[in-house]
N, C-alpha and C. Protein backbone atom coordinates (compact mmCIF):
# COMPACT_ATOMS: atom_id res chain seq x y z
N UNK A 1 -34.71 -44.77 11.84
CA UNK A 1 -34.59 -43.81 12.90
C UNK A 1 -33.14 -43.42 13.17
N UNK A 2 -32.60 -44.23 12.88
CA UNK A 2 -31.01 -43.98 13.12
C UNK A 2 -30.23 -43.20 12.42
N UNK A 3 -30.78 -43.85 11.22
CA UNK A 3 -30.11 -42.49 10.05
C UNK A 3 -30.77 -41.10 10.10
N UNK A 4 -31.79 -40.81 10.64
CA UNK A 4 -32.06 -39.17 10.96
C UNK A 4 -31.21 -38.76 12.12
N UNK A 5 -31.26 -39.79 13.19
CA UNK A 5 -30.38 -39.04 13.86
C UNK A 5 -28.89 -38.54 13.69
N UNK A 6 -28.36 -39.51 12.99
CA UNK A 6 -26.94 -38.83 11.93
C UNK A 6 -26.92 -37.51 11.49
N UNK A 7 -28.29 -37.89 10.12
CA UNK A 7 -27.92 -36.21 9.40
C UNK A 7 -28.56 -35.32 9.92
N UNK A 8 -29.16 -34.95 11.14
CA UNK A 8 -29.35 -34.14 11.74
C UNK A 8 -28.73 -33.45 12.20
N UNK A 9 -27.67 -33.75 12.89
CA UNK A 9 -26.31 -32.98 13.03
C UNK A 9 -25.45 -32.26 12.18
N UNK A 10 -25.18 -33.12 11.14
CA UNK A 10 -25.14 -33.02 10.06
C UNK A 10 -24.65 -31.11 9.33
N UNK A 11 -26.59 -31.47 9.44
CA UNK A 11 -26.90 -30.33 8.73
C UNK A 11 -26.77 -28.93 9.36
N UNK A 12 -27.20 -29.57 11.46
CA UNK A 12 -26.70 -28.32 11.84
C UNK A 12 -25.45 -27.53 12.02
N UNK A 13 -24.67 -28.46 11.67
CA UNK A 13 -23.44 -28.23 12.06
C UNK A 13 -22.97 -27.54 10.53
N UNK A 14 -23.44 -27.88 9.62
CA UNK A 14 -22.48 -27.61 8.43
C UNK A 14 -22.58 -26.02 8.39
N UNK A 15 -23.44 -25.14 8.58
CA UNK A 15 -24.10 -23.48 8.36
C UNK A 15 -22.31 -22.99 8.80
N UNK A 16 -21.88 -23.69 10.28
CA UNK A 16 -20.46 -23.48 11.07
C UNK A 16 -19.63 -23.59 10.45
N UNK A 17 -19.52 -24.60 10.24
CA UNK A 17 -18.12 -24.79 9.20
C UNK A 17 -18.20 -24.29 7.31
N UNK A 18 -19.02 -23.95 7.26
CA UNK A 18 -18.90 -23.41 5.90
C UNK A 18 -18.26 -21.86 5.75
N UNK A 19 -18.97 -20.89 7.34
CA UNK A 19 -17.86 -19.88 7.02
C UNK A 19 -16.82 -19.75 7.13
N UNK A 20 -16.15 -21.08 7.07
CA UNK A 20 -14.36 -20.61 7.41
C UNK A 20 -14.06 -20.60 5.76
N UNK A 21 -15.29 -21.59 5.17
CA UNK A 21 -14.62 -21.90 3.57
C UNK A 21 -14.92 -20.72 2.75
N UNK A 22 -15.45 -19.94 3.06
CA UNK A 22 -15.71 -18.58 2.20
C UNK A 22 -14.39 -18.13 1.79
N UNK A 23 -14.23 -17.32 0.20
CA UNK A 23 -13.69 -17.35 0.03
C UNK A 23 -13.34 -15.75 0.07
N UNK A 24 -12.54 -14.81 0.43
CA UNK A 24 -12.53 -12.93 0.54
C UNK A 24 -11.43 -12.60 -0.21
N UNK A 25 -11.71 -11.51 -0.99
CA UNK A 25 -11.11 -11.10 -1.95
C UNK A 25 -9.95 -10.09 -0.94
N UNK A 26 -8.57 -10.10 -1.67
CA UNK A 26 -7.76 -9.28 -1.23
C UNK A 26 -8.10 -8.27 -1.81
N UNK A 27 -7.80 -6.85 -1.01
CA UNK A 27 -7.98 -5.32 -1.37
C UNK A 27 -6.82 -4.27 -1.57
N UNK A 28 -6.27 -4.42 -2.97
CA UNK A 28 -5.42 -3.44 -2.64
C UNK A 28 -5.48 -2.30 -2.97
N UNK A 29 -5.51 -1.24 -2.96
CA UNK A 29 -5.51 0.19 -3.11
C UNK A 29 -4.49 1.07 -2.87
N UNK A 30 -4.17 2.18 -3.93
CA UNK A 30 -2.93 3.00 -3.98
C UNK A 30 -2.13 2.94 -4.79
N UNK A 31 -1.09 3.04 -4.35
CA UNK A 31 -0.07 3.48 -5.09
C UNK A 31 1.34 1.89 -4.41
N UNK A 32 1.02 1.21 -5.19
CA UNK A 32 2.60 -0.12 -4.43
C UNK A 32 4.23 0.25 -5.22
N UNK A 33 4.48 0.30 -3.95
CA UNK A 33 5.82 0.88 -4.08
C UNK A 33 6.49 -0.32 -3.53
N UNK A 34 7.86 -0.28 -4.46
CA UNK A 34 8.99 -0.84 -4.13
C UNK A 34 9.98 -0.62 -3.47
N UNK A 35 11.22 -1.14 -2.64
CA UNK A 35 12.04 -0.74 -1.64
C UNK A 35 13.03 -0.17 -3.74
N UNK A 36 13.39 -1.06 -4.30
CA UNK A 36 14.56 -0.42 -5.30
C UNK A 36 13.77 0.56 -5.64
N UNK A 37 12.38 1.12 -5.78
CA UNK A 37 12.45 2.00 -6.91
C UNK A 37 12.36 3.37 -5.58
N UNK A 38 11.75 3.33 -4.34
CA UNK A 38 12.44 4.36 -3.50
C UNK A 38 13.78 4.44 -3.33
N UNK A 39 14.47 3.83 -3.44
CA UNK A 39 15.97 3.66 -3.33
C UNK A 39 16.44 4.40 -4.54
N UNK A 40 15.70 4.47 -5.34
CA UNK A 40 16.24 5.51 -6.92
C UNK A 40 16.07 6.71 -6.77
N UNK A 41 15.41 7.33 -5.73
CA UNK A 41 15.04 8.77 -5.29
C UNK A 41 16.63 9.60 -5.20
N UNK A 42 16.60 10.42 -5.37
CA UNK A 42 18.09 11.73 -5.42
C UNK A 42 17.30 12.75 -5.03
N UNK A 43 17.89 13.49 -4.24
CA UNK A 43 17.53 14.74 -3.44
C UNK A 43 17.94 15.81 -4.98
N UNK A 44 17.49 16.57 -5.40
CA UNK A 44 17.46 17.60 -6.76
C UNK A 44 16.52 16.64 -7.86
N UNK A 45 15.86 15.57 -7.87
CA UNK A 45 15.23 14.68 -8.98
C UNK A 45 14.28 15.93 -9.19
N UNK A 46 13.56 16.04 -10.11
CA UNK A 46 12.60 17.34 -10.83
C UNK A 46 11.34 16.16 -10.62
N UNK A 47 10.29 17.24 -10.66
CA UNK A 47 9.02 16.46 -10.79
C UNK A 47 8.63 15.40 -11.55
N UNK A 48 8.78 15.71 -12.53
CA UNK A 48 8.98 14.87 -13.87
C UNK A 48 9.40 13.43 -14.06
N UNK A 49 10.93 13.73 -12.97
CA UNK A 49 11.59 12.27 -12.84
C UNK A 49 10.74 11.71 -12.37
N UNK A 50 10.49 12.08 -10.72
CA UNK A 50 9.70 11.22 -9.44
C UNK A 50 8.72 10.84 -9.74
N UNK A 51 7.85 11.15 -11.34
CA UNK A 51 6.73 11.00 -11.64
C UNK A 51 6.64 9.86 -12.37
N UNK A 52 8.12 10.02 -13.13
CA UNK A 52 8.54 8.92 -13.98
C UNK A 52 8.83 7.47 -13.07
N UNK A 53 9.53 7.85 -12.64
CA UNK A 53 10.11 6.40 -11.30
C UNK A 53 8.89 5.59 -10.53
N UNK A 54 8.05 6.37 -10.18
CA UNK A 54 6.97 6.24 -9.22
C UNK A 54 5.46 6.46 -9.38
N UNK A 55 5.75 7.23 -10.39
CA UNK A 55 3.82 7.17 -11.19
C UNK A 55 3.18 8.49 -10.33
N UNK A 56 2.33 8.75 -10.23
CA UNK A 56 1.70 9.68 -9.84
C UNK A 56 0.80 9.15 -8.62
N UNK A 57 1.04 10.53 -8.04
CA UNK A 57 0.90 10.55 -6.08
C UNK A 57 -0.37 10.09 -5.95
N UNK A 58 -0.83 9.79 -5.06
CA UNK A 58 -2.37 9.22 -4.75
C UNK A 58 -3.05 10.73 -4.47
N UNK A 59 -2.07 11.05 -3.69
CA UNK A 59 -2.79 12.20 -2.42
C UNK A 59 -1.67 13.63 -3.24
N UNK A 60 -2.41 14.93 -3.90
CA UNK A 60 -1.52 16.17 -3.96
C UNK A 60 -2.47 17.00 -2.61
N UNK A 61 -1.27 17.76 -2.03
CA UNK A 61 -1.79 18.91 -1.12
C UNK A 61 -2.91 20.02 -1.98
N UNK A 62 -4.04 20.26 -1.63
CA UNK A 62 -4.76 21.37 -2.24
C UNK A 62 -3.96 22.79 -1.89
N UNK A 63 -3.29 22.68 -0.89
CA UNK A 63 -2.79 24.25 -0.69
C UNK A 63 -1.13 24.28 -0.73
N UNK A 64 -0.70 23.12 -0.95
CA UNK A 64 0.74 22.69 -1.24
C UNK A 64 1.08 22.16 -2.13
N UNK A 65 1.68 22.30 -3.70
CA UNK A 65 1.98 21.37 -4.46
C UNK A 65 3.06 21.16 -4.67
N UNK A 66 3.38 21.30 -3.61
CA UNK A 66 5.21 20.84 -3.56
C UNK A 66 5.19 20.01 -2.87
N UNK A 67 3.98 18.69 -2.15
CA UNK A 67 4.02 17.96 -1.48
C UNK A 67 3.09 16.66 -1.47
N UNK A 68 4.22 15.81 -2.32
CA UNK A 68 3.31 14.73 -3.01
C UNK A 68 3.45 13.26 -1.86
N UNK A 69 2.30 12.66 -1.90
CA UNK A 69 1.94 11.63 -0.70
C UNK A 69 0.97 10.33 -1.84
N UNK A 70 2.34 9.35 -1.05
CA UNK A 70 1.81 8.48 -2.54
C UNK A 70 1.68 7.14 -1.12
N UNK A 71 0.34 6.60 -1.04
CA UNK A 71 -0.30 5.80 0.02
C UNK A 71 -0.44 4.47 -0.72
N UNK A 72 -0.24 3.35 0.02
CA UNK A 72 -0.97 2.05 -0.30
C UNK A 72 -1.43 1.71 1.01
N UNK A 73 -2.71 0.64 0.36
CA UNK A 73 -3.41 -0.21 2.09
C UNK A 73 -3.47 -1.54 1.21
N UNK A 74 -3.44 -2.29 1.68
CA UNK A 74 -3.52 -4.27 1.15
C UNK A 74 -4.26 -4.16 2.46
N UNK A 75 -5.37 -5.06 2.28
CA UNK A 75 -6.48 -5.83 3.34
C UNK A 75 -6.57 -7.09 2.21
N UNK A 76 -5.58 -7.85 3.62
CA UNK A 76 -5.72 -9.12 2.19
C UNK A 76 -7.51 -10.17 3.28
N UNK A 77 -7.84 -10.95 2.18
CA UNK A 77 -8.90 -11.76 2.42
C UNK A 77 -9.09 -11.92 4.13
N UNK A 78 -8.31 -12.35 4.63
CA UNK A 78 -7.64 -13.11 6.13
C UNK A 78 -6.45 -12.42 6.40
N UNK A 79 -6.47 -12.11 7.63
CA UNK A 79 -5.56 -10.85 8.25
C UNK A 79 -5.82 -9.64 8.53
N UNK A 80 -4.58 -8.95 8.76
CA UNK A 80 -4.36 -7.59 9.10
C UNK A 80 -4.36 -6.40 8.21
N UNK A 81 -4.52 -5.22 7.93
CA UNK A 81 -4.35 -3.73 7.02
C UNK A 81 -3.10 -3.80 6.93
N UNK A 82 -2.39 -3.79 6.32
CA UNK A 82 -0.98 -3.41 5.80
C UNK A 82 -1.17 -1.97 4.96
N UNK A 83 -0.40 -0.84 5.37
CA UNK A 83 -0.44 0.64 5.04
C UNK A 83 1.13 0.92 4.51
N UNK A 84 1.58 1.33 3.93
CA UNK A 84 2.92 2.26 3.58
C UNK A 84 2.87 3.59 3.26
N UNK A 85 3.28 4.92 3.29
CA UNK A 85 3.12 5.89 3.27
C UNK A 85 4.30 6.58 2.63
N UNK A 86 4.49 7.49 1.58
CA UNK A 86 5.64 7.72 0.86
C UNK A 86 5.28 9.39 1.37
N UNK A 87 6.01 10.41 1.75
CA UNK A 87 6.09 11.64 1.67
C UNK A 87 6.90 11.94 1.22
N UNK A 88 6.78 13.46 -0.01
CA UNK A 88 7.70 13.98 -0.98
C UNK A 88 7.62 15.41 -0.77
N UNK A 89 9.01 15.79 -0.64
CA UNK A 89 8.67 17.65 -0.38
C UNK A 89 9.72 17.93 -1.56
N UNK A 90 8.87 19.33 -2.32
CA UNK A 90 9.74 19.62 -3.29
C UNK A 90 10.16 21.21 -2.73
N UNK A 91 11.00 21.75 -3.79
CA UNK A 91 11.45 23.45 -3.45
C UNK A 91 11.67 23.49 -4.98
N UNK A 92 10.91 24.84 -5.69
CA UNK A 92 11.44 24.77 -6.69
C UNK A 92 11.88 23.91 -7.99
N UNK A 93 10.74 22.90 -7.72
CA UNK A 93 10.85 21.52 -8.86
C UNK A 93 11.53 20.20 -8.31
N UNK A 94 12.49 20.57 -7.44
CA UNK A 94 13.15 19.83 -6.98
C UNK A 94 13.38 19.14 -6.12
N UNK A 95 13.55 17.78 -5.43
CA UNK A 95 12.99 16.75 -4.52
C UNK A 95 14.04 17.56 -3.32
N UNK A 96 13.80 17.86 -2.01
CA UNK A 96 14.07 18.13 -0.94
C UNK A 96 14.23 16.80 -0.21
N UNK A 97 12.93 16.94 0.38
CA UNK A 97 13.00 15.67 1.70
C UNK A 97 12.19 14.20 1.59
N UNK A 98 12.44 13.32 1.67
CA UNK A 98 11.03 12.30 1.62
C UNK A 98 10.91 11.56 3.26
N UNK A 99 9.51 11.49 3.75
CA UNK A 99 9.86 10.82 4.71
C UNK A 99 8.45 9.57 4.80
N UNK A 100 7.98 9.58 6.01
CA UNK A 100 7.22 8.37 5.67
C UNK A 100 7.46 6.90 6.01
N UNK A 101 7.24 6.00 5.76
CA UNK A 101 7.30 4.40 6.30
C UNK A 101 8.76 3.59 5.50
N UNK A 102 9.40 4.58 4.71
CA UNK A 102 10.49 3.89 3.85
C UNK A 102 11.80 4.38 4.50
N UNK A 103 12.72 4.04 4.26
CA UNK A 103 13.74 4.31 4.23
C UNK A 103 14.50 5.31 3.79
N UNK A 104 15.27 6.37 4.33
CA UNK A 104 15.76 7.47 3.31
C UNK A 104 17.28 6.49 2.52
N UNK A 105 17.10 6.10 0.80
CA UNK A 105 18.50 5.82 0.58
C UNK A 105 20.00 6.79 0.99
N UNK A 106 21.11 5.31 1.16
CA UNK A 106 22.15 6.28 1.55
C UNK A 106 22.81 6.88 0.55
N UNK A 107 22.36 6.82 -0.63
CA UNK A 107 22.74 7.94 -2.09
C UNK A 107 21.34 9.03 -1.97
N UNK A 108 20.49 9.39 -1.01
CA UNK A 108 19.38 10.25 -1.24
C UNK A 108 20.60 11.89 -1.64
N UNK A 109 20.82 11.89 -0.16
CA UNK A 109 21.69 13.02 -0.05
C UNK A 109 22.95 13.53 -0.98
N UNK A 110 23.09 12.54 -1.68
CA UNK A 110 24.45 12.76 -2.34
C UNK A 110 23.70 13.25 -3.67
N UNK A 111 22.19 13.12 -3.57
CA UNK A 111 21.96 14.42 -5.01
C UNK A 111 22.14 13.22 -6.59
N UNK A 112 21.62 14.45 -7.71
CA UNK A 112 21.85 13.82 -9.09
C UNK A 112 23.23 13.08 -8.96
């Protein structure tokens, strides 16, 4: 009699503690960008380059293609959404403005 009353608990208890042991896959999606390789950006870079440096945008404008938007999200297993957001404006082939969750480098402006 004694030993049922043990694993009785036991068993109810385990259903509880088993979902902490599950195991959730991290999610990443997009485009992962680096602080050096935004930092390689030059205001006049041609499409071509930025394509080269950075791979190709997640997101092109349908009515703008001078305005490339290159997104990541990480949802890791346990935790919070982590998002970064890259915006690219071109004129004429050529990189104008970037803005977004990064940093503008302090060589952006100073061009090729």
């Amino acid at each position: 009699m004694q030993l049922k009353s043990l694993i009785l608990p036991l068993f109810l208890a385990l259903p509880l503690t088993g979902c902490n042991l599950v195991y959730k896959v991290d999610i990443p999606q997009g485009n992962y960008l680096e602080e050096k390789q935004v930092a390689q950006l030059r205001q006049g870079m041609t499409k071509e380059q930025v394509r080269f440096l950075l791979g190709n945008p997640m997101s092109l404008d349908g009515f703008n293609h001078d305005r490339w938007v290159y997104l990541y999200y990480f949802k890791p297993g346990r935790g919070e959404l982590e998002q970064k957001r890259l915006v690219l404006d071109f004129v004429n082939d050529g990189l104008v403005t970037m803005g977004g969750d990064f940093t503008s480098p302090e060589a952006f402006e100073q061009g090729l």
